[in-house]
Protein backbone atom coordinates (compact mmCIF):
# COMPACT_ATOMS: atom_id res chain seq x y z
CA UNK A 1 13.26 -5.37 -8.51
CA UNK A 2 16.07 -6.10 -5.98
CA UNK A 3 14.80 -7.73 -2.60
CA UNK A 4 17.09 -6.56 1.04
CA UNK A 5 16.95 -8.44 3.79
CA UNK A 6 16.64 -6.25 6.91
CA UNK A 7 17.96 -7.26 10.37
CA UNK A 8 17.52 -4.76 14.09
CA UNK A 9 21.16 -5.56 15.96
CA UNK A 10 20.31 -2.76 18.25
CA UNK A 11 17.67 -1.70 20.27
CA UNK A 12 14.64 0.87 20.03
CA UNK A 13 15.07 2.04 23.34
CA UNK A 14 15.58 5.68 23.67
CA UNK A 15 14.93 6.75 20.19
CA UNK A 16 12.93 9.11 19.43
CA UNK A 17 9.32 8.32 18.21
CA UNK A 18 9.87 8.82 14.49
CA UNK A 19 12.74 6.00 14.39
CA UNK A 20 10.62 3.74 16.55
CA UNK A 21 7.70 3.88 14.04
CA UNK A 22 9.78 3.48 11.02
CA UNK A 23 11.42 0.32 12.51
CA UNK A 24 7.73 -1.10 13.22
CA UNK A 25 6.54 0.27 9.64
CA UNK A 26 9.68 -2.14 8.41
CA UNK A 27 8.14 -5.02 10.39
CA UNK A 28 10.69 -4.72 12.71
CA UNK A 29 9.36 -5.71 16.51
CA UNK A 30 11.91 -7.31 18.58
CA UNK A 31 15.97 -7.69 18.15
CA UNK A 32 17.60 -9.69 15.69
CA UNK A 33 14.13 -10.18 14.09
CA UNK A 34 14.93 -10.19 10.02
CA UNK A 35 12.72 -9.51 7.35
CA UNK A 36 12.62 -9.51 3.81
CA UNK A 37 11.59 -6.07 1.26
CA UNK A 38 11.51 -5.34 -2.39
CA UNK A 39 14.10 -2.06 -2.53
CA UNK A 40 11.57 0.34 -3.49
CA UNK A 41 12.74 3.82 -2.83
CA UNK A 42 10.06 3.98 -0.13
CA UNK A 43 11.79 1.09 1.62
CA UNK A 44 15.13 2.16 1.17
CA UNK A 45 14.39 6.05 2.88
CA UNK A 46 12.99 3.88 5.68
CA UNK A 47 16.25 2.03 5.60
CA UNK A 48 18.35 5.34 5.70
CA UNK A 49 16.59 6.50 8.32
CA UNK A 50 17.17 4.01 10.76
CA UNK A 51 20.62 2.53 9.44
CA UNK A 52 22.14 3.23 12.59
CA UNK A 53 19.81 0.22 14.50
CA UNK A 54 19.71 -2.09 11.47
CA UNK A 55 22.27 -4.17 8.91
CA UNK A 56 20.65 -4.80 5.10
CA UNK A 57 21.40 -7.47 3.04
CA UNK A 58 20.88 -7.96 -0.83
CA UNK A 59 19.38 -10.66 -1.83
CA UNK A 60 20.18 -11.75 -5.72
């Protein structure tokens, strides 16, 4: 399975509760914090979701 590297570049504040919780369900918890996922299709709705506050990487 494909891995994505996930980084915030903008910030939680003023989203609505649903976004906020995905971002922290990604292990996202401050700003430019980056982490890495497996792109299950779970992962990737999150990623949808929130595309808006994030940038994704593949990682080969």
């Amino acid at each position: 399975m494909a891995k994505i590297i996930v980084k915030q570049v903008r910030s939680k504040i003023n989203r609505p509760q649903d976004q906020k919780r995905t971002l922290e369900s990604l292990g996202l918890k401050k700003m430019n914090q980056v982490v890495e996922h497996e792109a299950t299709p779970q992962i990737l709705g999150m990623v949808r979701k929130v595309s808006h506050l994030i940038s994704v990487e593949e990682v080969n």
